[in-house]
Protein backbone atom coordinates (compact mmCIF):
# COMPACT_ATOMS: atom_id res chain seq x y z
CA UNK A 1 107.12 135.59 95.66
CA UNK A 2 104.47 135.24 98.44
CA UNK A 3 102.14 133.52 95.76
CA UNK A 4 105.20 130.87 94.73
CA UNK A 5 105.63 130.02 98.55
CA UNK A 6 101.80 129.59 99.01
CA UNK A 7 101.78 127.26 95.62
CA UNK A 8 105.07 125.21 96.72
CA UNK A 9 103.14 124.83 100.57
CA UNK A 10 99.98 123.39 98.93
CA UNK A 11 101.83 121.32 96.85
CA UNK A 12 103.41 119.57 99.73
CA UNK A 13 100.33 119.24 101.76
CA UNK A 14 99.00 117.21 99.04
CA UNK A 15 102.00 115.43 98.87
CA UNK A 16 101.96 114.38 102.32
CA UNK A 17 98.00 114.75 102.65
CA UNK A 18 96.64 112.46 100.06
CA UNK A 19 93.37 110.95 101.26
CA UNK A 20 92.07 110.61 104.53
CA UNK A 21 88.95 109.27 106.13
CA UNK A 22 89.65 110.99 109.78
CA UNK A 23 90.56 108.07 111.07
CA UNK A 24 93.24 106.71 108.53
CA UNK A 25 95.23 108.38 105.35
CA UNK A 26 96.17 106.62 101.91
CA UNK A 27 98.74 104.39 102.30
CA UNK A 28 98.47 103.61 105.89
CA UNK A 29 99.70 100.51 106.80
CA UNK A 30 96.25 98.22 108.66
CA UNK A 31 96.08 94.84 110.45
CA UNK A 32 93.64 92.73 112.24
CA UNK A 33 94.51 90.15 114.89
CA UNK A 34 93.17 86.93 113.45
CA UNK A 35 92.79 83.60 115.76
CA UNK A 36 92.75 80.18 114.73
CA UNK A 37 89.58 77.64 114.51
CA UNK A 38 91.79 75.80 116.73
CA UNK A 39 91.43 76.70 120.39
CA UNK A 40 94.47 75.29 121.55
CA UNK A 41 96.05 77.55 119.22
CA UNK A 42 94.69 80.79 120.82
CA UNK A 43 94.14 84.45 119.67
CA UNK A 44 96.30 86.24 117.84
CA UNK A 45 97.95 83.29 115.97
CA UNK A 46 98.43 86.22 113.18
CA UNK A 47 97.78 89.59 111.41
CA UNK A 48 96.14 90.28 108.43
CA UNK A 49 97.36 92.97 106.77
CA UNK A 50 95.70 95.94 104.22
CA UNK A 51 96.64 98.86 102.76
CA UNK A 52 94.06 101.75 103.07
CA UNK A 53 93.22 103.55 99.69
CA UNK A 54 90.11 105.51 100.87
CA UNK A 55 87.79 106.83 97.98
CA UNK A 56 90.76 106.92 95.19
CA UNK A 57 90.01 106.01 92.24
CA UNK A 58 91.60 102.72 90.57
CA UNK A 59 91.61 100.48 87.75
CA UNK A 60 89.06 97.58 88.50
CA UNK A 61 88.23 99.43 92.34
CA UNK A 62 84.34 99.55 92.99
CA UNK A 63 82.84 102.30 94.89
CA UNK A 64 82.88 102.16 98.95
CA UNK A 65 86.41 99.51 98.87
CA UNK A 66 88.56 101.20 100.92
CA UNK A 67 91.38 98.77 101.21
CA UNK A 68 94.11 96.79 98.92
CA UNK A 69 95.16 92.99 100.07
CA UNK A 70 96.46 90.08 99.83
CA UNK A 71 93.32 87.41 100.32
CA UNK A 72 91.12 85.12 99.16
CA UNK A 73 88.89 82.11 100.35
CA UNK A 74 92.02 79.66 100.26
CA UNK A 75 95.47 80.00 100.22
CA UNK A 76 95.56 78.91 96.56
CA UNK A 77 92.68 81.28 95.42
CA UNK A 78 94.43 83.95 96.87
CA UNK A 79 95.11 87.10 95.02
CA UNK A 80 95.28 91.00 95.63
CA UNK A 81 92.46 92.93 95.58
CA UNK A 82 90.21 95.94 96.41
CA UNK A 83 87.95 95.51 99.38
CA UNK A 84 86.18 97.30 102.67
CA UNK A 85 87.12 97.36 106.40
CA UNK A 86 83.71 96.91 107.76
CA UNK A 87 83.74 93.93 105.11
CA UNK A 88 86.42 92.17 107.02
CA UNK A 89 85.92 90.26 110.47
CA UNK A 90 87.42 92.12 113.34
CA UNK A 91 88.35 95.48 113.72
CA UNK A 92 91.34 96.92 111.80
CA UNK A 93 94.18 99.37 113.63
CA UNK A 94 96.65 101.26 112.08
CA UNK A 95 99.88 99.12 112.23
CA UNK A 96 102.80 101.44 110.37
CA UNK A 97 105.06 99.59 112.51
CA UNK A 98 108.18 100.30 110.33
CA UNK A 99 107.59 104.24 110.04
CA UNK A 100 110.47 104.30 112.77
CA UNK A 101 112.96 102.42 110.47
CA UNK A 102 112.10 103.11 106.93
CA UNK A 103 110.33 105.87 105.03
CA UNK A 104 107.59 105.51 103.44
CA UNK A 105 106.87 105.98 99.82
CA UNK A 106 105.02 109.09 98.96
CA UNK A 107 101.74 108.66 97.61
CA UNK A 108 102.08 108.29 93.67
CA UNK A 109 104.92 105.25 94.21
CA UNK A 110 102.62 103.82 96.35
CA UNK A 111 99.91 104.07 93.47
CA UNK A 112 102.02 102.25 90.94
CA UNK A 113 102.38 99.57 93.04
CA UNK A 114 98.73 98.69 94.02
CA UNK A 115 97.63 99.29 90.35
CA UNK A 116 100.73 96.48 89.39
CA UNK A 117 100.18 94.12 92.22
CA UNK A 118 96.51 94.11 91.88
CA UNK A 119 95.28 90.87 90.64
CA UNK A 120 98.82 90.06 90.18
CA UNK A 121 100.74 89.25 93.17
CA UNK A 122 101.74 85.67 92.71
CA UNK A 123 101.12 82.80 94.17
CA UNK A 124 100.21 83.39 98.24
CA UNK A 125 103.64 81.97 99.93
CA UNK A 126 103.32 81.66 104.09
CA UNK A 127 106.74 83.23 104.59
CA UNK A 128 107.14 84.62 101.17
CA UNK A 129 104.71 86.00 99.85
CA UNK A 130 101.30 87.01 102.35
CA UNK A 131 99.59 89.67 102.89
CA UNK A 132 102.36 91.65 105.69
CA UNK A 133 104.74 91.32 102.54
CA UNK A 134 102.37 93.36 100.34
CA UNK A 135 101.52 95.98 102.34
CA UNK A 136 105.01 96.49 103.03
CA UNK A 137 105.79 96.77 99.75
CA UNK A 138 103.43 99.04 99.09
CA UNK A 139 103.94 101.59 101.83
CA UNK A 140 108.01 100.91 101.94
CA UNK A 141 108.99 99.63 99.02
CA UNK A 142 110.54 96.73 100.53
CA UNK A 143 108.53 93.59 101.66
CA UNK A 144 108.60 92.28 104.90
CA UNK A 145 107.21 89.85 107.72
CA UNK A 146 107.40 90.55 111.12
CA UNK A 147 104.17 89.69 112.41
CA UNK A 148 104.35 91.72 115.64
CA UNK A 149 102.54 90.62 118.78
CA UNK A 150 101.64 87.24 117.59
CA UNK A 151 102.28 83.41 118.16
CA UNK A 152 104.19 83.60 115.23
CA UNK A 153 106.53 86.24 115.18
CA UNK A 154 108.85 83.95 116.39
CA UNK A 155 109.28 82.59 113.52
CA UNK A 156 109.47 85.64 111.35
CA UNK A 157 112.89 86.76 114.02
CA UNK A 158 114.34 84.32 112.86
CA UNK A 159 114.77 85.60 109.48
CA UNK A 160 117.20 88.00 108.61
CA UNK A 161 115.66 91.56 109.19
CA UNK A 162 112.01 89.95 108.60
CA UNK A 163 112.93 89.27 104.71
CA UNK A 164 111.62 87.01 102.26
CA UNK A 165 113.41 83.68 103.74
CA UNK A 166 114.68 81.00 101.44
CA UNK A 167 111.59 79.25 100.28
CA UNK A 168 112.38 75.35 101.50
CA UNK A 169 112.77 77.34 105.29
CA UNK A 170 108.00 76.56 105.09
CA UNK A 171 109.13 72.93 104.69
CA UNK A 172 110.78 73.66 108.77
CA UNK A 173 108.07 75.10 110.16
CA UNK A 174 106.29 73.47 113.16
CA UNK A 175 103.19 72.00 112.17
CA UNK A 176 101.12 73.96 114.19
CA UNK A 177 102.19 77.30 111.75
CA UNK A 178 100.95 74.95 108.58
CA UNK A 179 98.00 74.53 107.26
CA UNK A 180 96.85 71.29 109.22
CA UNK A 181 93.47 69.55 110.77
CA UNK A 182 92.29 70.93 114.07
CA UNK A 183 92.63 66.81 114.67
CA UNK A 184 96.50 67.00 114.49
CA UNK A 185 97.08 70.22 115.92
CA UNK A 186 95.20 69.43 119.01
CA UNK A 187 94.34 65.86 119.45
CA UNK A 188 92.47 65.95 122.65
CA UNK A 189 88.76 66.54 121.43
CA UNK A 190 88.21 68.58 124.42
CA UNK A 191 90.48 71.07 122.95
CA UNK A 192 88.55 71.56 119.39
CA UNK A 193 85.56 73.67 118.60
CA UNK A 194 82.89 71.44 117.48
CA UNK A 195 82.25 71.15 113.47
């Protein structure tokens, strides 16, 4: 009996303790405070958001990526892949900011997802479809966009319960949360960084 009990308490410590790197386990929830190339915009416009994977193995991972997102050199090249922290510019903090509200996945659902999403999340989508709604989805099964603590969020409370909004709801949006010229989001040339 004593054996059964030790097998069924290992079993949920590697349920619950799936990979770790000391600082963050699999499946943790990461952002990065990202500013615009706009000054008059500020820091902390947004977050970018990744899910950590540590060393585990995937289809199509390469050795030392230690994340999953949602990114990509344009909005339209955008796609979901395998990459590192130190990789990224700024410094990533753990961010499972909906552990409080919903539970999260255990590790092998969250698995399934990365390996489907991977190189196949659609087509990147401001309020529909970015990189919060991925991770989300991942860690919670449920996407959603909240984008805590930034110029933005705002805009995300307006939606019910941070959901995917209605997609003609972009076509709204201020033009300072579009993709616009530093020329029309701040006209004074005083107020844009040179370049």
């Amino acid at each position: 009996m004593k054996t059964l009990i030790f097998m069924f308490l290992l079993l949920l410590l590697g349920i619950f303790i799936y990979e770790t790197d000391g600082q963050y386990n699999f499946g943790d929830l990461l952002s990065v405070n990202r500013a615009s190339s706009c000054r008059c915009l500020g820091p902390n416009v947004y977050k970018h958001f990744a899910v950590f994977v540590g060393n585990e193995e995937f289809p199509g991972k390469e050795p030392g990526q230690n994340i999953f997102h949602f990114t990509g050199p344009t909005k339209d090249q955008a796609e979901c892949i395998f990459g590192r922290l130190e990789d990224d510019q700024g410094t990533f903090q753990l961010d499972n900011y909906l552990d409080n509200d919903l539970t999260p996945r255990i590790p092998a659902d969250m698995r399934a997802s990365i390996i489907a999403l991977h190189r196949n999340c659609g087509r990147y989508r401001l309020m529909s479809n970015n990189c919060e709604h991925i991770g989300t989805e991942v860690r919670y099964g449920e996407a959603r966009l909240q984008q805590r603590g930034t110029r933005v969020s705002w805009v995300c409370r307006i939606l019910p319960r941070g959901r995917r909004p209605r997609r003609d709801l972009e076509k709204t949006l201020p033009l300072e949360y579009t993709y616009a010229s530093c020329d029309k989001l701040c006209p004074a040339a005083g107020n844009r960084k040179a370049g």
